[in-house]
PDB file of N, CA and C in Angstrom:
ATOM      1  N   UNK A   1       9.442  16.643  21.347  1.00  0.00           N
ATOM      2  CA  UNK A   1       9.435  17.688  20.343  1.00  0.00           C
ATOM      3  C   UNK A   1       8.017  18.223  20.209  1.00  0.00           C
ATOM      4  N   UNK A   2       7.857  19.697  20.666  1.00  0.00           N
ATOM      5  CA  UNK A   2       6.990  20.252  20.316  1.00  0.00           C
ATOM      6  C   UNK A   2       6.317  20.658  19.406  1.00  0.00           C
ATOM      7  N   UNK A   3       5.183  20.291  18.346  1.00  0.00           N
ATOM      8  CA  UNK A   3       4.641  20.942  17.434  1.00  0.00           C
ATOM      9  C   UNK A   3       4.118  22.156  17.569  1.00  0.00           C
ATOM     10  N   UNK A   4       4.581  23.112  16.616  1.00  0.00           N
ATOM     11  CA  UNK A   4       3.502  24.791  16.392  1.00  0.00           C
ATOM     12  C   UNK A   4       2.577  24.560  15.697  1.00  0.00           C
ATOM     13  N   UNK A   5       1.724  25.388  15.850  1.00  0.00           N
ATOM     14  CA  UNK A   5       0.248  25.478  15.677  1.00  0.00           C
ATOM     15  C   UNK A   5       0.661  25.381  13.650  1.00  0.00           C
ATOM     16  N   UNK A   6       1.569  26.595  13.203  1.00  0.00           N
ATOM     17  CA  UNK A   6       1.753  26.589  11.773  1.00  0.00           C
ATOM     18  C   UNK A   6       2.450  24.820  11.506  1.00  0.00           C
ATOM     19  N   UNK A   7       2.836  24.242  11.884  1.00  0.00           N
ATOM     20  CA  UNK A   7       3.277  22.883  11.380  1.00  0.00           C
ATOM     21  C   UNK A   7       2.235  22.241  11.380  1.00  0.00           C
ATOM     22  N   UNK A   8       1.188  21.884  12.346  1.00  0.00           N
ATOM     23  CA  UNK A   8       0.032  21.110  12.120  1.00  0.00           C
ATOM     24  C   UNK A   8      -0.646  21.617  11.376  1.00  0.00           C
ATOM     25  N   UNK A   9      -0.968  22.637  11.086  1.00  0.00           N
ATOM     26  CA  UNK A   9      -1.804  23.403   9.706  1.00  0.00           C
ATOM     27  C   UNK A   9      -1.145  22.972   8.436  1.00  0.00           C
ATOM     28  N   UNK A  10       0.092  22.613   8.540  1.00  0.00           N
ATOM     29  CA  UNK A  10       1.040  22.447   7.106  1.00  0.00           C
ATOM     30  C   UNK A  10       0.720  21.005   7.218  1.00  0.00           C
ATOM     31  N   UNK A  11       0.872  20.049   8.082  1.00  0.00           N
ATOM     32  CA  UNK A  11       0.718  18.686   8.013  1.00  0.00           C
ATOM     33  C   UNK A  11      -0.643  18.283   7.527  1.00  0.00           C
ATOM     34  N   UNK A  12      -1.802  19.566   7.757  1.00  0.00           N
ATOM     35  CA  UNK A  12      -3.220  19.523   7.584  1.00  0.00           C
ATOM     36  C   UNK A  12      -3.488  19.379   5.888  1.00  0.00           C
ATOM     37  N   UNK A  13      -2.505  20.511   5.822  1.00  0.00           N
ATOM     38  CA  UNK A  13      -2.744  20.820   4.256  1.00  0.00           C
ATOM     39  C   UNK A  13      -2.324  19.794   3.187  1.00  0.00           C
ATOM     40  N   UNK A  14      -0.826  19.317   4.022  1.00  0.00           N
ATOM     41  CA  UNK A  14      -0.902  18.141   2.989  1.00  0.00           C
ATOM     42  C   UNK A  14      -1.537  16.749   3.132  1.00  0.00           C
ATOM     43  N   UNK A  15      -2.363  16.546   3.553  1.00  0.00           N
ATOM     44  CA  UNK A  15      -3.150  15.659   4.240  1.00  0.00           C
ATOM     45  C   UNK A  15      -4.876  15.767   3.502  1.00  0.00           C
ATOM     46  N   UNK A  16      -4.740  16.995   3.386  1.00  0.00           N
ATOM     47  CA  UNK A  16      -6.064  17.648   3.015  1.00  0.00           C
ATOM     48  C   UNK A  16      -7.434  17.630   3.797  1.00  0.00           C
ATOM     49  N   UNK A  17      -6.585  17.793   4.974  1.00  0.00           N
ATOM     50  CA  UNK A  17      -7.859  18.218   6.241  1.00  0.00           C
ATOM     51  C   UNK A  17      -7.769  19.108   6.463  1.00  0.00           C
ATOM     52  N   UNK A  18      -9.593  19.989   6.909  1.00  0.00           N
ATOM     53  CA  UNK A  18      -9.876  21.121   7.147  1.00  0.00           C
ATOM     54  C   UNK A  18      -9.928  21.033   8.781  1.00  0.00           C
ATOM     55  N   UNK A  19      -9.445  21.614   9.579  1.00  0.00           N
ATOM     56  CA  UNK A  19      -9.136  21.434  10.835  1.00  0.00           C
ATOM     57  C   UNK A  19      -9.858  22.598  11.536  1.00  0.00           C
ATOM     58  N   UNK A  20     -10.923  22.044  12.453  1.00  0.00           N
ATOM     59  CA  UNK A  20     -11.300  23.282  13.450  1.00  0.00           C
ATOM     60  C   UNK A  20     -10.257  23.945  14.412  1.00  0.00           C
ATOM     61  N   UNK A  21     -10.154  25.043  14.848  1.00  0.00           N
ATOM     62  CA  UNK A  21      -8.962  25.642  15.782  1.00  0.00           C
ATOM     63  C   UNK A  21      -9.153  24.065  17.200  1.00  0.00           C
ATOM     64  N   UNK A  22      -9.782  24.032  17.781  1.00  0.00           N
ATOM     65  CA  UNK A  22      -9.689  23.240  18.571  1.00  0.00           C
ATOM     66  C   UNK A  22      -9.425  21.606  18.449  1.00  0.00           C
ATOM     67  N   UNK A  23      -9.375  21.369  16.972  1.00  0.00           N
ATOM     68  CA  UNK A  23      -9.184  20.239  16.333  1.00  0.00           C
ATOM     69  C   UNK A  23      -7.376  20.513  16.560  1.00  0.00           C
ATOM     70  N   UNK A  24      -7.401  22.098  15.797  1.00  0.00           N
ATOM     71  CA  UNK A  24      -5.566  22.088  16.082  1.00  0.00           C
ATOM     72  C   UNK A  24      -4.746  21.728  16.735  1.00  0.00           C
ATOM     73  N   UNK A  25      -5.225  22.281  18.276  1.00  0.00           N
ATOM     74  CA  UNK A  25      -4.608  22.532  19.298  1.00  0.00           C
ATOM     75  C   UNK A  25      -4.827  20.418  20.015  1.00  0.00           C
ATOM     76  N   UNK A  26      -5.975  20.543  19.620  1.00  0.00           N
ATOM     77  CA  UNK A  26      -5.813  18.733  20.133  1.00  0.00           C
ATOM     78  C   UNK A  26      -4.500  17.816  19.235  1.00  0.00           C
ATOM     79  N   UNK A  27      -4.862  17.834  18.189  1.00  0.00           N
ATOM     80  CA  UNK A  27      -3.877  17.020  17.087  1.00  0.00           C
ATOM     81  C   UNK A  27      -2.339  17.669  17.322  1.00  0.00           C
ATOM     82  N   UNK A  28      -2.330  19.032  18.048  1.00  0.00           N
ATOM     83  CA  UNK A  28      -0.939  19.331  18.254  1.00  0.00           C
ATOM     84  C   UNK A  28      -0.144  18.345  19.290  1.00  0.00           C
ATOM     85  N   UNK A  29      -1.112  18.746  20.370  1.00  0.00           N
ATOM     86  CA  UNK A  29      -0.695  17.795  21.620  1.00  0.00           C
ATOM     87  C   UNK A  29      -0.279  16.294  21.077  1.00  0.00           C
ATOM     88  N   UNK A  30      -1.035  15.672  20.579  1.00  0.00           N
ATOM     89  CA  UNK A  30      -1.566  14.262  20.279  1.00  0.00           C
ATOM     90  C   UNK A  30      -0.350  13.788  19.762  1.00  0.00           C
ATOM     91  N   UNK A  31       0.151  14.999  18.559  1.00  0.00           N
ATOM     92  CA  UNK A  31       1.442  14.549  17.486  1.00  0.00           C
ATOM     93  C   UNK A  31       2.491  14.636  18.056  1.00  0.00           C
ATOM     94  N   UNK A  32       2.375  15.549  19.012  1.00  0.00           N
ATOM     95  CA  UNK A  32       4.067  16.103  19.629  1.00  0.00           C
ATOM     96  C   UNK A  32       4.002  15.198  20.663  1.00  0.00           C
ATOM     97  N   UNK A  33       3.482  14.401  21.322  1.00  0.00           N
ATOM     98  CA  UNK A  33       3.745  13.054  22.333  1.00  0.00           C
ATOM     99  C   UNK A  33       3.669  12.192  21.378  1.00  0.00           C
ATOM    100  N   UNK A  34       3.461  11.336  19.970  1.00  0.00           N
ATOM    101  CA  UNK A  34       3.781  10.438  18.978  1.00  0.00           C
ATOM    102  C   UNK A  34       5.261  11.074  18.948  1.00  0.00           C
ATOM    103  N   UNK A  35       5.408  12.114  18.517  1.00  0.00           N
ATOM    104  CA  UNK A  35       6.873  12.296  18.131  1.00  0.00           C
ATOM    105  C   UNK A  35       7.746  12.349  19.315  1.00  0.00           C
ATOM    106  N   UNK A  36       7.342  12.407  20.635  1.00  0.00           N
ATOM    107  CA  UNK A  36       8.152  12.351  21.896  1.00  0.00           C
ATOM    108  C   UNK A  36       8.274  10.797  21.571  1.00  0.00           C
ATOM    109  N   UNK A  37       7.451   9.864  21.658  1.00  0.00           N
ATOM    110  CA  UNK A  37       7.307   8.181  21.928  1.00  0.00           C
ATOM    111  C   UNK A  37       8.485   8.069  20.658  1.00  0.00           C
ATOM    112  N   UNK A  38       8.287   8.263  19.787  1.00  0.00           N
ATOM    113  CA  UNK A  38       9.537   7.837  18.494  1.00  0.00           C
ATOM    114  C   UNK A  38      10.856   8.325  19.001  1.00  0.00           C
ATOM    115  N   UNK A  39      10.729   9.449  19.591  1.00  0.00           N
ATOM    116  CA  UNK A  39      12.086  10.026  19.679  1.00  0.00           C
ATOM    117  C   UNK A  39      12.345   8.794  20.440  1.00  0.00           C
ATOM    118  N   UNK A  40      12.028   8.546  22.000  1.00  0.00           N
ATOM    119  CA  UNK A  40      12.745   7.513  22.510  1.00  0.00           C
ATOM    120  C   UNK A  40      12.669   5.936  22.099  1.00  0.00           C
ATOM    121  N   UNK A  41      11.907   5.793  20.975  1.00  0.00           N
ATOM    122  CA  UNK A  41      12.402   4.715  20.575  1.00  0.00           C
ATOM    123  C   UNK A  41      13.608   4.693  19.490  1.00  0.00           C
ATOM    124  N   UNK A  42      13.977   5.932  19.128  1.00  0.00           N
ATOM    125  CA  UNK A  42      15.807   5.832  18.623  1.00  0.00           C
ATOM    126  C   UNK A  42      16.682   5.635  19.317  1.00  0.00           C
ATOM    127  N   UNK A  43      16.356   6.150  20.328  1.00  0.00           N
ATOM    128  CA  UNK A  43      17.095   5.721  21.859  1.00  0.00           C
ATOM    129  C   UNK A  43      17.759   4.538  22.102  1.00  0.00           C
ATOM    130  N   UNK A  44      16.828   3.486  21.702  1.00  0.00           N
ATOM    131  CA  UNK A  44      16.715   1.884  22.212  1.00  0.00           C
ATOM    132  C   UNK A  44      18.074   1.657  21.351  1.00  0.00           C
ATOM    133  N   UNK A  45      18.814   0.873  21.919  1.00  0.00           N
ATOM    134  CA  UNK A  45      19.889  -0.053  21.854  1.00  0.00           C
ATOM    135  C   UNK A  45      19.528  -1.157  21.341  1.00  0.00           C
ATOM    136  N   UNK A  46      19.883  -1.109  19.923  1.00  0.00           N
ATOM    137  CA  UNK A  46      19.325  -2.374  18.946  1.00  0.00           C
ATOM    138  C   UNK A  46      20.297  -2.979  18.610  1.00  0.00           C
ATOM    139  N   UNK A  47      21.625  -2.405  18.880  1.00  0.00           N
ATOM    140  CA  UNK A  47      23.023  -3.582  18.597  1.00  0.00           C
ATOM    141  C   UNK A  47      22.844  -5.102  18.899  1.00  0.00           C
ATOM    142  N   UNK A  48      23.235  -5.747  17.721  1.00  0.00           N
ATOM    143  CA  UNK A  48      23.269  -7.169  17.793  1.00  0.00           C
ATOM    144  C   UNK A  48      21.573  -7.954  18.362  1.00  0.00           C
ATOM    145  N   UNK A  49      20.744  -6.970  17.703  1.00  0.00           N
ATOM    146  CA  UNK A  49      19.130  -7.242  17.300  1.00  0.00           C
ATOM    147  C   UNK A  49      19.715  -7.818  15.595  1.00  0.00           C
ATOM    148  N   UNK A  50      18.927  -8.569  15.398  1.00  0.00           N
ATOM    149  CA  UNK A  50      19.052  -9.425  13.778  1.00  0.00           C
ATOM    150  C   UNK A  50      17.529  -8.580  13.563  1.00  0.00           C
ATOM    151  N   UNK A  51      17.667  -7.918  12.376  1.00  0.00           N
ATOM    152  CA  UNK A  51      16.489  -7.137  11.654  1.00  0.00           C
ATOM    153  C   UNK A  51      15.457  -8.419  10.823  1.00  0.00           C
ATOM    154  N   UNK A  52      14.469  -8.153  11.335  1.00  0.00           N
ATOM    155  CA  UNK A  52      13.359  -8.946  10.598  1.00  0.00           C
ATOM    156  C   UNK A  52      12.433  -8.202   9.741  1.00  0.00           C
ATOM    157  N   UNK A  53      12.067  -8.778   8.649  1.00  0.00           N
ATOM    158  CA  UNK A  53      11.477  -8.556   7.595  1.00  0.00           C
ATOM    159  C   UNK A  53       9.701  -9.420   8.140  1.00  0.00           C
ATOM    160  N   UNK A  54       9.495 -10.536   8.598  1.00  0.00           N
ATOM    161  CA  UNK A  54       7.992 -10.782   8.797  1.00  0.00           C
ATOM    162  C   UNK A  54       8.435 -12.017  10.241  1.00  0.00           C
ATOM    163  N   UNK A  55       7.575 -11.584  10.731  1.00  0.00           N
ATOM    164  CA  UNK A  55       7.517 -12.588  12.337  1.00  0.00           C
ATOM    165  C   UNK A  55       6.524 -13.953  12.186  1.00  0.00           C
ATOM    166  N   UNK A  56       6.293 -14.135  11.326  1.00  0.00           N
ATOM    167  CA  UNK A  56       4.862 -15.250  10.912  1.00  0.00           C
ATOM    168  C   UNK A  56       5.907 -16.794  11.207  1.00  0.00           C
ATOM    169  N   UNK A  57       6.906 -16.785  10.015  1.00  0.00           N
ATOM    170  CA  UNK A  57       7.344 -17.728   9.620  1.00  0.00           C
ATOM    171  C   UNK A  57       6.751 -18.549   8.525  1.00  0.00           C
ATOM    172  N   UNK A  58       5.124 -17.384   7.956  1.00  0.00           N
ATOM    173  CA  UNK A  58       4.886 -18.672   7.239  1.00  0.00           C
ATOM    174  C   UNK A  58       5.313 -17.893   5.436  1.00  0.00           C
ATOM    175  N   UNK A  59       5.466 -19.231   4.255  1.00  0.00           N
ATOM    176  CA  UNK A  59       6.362 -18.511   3.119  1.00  0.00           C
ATOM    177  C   UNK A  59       5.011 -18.734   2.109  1.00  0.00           C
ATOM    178  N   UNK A  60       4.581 -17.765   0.895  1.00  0.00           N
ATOM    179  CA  UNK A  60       3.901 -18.162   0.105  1.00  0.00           C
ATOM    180  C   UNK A  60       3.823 -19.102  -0.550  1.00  0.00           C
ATOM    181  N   UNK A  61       3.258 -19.912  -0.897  1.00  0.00           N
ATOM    182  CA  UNK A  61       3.246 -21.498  -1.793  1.00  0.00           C
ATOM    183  C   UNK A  61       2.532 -20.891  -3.019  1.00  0.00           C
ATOM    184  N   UNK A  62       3.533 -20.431  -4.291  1.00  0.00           N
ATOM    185  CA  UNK A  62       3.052 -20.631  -5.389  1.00  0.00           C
ATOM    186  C   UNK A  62       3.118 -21.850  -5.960  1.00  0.00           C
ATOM    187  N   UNK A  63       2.054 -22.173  -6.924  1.00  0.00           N
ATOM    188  CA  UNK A  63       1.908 -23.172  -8.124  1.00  0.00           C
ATOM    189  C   UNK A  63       2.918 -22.744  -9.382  1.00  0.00           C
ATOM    190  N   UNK A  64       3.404 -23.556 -10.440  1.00  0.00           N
ATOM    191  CA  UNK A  64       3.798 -23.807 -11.446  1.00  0.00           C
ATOM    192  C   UNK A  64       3.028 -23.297 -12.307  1.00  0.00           C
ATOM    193  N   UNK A  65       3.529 -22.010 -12.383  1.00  0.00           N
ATOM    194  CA  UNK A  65       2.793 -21.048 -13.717  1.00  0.00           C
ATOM    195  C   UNK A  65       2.941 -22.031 -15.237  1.00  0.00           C
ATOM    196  N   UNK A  66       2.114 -22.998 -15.890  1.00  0.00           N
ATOM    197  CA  UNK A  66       1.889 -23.280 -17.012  1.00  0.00           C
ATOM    198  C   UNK A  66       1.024 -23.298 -17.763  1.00  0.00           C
ATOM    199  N   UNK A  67       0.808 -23.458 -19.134  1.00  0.00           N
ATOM    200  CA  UNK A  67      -0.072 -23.198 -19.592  1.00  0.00           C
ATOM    201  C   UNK A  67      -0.374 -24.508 -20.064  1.00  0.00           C
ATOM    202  N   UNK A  68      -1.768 -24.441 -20.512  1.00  0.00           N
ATOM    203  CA  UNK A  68      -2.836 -25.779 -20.569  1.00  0.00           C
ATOM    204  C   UNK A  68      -3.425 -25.341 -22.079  1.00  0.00           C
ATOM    205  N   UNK A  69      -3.352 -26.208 -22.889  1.00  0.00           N
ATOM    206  CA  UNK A  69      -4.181 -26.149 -23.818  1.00  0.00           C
ATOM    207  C   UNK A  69      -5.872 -26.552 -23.639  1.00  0.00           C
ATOM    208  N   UNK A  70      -6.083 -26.280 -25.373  1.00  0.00           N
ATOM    209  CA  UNK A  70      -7.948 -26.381 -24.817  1.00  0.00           C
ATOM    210  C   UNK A  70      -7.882 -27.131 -26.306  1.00  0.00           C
ATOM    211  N   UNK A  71      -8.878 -27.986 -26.144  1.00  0.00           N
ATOM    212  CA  UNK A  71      -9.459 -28.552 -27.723  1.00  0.00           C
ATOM    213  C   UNK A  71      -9.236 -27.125 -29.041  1.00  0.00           C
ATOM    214  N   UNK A  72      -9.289 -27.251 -30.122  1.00  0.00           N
ATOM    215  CA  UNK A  72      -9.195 -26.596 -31.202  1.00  0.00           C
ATOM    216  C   UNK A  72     -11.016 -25.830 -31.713  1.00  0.00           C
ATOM    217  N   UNK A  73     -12.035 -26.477 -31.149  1.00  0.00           N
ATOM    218  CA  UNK A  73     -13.079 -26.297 -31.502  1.00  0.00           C
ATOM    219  C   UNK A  73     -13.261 -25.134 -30.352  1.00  0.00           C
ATOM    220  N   UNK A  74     -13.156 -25.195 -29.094  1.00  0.00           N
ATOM    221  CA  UNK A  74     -13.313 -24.173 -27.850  1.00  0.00           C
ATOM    222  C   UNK A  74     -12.690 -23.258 -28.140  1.00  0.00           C
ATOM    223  N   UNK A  75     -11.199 -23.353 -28.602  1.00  0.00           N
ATOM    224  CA  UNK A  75     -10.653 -22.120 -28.165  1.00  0.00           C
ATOM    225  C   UNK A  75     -10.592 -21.090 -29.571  1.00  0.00           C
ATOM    226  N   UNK A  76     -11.562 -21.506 -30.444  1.00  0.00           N
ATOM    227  CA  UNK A  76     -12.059 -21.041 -31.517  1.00  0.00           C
ATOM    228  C   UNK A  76     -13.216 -20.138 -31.836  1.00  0.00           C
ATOM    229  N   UNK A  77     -14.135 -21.123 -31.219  1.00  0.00           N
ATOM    230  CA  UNK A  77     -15.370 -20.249 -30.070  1.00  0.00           C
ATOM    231  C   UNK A  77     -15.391 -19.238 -29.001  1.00  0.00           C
ATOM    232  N   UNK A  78     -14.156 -19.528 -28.218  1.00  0.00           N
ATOM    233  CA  UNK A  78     -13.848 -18.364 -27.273  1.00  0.00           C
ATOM    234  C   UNK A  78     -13.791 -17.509 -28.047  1.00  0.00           C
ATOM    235  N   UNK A  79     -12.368 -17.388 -29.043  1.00  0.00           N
ATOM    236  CA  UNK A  79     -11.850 -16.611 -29.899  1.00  0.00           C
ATOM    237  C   UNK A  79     -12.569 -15.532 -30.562  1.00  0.00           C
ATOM    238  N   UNK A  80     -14.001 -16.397 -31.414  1.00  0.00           N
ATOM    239  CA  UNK A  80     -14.930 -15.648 -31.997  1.00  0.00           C
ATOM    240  C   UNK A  80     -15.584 -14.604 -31.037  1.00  0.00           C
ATOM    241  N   UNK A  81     -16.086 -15.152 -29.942  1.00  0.00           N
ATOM    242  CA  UNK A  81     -17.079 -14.575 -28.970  1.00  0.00           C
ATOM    243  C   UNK A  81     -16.221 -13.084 -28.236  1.00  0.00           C
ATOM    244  N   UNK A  82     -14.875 -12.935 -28.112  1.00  0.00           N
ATOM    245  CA  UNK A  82     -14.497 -12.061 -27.852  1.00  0.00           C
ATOM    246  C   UNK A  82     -14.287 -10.535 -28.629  1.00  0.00           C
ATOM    247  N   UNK A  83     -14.902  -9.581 -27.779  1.00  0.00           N
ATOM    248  CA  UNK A  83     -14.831  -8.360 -28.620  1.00  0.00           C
ATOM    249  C   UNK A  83     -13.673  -7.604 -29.185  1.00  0.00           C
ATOM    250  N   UNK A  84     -12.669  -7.712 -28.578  1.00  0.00           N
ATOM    251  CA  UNK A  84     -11.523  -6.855 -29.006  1.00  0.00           C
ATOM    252  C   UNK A  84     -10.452  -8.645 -29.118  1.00  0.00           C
ATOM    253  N   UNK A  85      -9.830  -8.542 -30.195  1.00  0.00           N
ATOM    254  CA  UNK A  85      -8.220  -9.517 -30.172  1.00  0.00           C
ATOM    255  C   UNK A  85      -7.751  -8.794 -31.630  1.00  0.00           C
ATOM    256  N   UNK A  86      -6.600  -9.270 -31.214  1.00  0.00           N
ATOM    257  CA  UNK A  86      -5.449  -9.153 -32.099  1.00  0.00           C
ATOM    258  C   UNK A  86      -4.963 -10.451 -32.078  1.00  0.00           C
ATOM    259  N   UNK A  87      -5.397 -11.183 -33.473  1.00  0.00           N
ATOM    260  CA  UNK A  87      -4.678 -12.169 -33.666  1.00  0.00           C
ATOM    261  C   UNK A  87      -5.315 -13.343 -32.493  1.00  0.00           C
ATOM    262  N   UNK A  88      -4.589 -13.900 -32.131  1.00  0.00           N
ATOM    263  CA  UNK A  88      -5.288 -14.742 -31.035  1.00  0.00           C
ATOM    264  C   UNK A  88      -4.835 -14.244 -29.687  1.00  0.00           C
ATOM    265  N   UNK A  89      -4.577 -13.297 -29.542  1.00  0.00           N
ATOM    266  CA  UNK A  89      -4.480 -12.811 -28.230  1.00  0.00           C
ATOM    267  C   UNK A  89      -5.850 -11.744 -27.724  1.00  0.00           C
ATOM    268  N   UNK A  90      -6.033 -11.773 -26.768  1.00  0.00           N
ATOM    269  CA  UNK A  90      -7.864 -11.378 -26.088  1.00  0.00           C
ATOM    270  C   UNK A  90      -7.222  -9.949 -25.678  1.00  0.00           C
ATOM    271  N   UNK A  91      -7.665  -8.854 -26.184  1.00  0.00           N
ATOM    272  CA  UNK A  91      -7.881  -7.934 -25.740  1.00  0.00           C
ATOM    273  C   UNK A  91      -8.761  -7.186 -24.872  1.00  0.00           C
ATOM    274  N   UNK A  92      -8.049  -6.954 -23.093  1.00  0.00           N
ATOM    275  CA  UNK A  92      -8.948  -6.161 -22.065  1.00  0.00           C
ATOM    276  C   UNK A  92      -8.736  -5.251 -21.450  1.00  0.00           C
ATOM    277  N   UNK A  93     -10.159  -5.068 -20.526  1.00  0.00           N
ATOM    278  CA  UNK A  93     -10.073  -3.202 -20.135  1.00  0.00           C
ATOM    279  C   UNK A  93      -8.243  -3.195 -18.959  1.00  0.00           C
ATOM    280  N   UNK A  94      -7.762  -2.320 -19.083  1.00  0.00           N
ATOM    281  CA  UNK A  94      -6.701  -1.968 -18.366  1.00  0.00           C
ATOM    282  C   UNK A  94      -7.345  -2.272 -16.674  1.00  0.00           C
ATOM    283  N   UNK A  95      -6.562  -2.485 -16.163  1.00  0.00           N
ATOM    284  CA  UNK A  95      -6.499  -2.779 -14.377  1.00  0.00           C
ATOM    285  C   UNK A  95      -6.231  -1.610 -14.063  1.00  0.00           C
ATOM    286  N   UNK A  96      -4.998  -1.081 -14.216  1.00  0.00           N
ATOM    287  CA  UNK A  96      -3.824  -0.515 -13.676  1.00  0.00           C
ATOM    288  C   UNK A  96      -4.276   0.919 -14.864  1.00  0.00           C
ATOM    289  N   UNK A  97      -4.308   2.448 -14.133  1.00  0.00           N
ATOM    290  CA  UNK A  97      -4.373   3.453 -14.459  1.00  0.00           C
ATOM    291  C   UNK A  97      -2.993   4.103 -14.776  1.00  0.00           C
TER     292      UNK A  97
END
């Protein structure tokens, strides 16, 4: 499958690359043999292939999420020393936007 010059400019744009004309005409070629190589890998005869999810074999080892107390004098001191809580829960900056 051949790419036009206007599709790689559209793939540019949403990408948000500024593309020299000769940048075009390379990345045209480049994409339209990626998209030849995919095409024939739909091709491939995958009947009675078992679909895998990870080839490692190896499985995460979590620990036993529990909680641990602390002496009454520490976790009093923590308590104080922290700038933002509610109550005894520690208030912090967000991770996640």
């Amino acid at each position: 499958m051949a790419l036009t010059k206007e599709e790689v400019l559209h793939i540019a744009k949403l990408a948000r690359l500024e593309l020299k004309d000769e940048e075009v005409e390379k990345f045209r070629t480049q994409l339209s043999q990626i998209l030849e190589y995919v095409g024939q890998l739909q091709n491939v005869d995958t009947a009675g292939v078992e679909p895998i999810s990870q080839i490692t074999g190896l499985q995460n080892v979590m620990r036993e999420d529990r909680v641990e107390g602390c002496d009454p004098d520490t976790r009093d001191l923590m308590l104080e020393q922290f700038p933002k809580r509610k109550g005894d829960l520690l208030e912090t900056l967000g991770v996640f936007e």
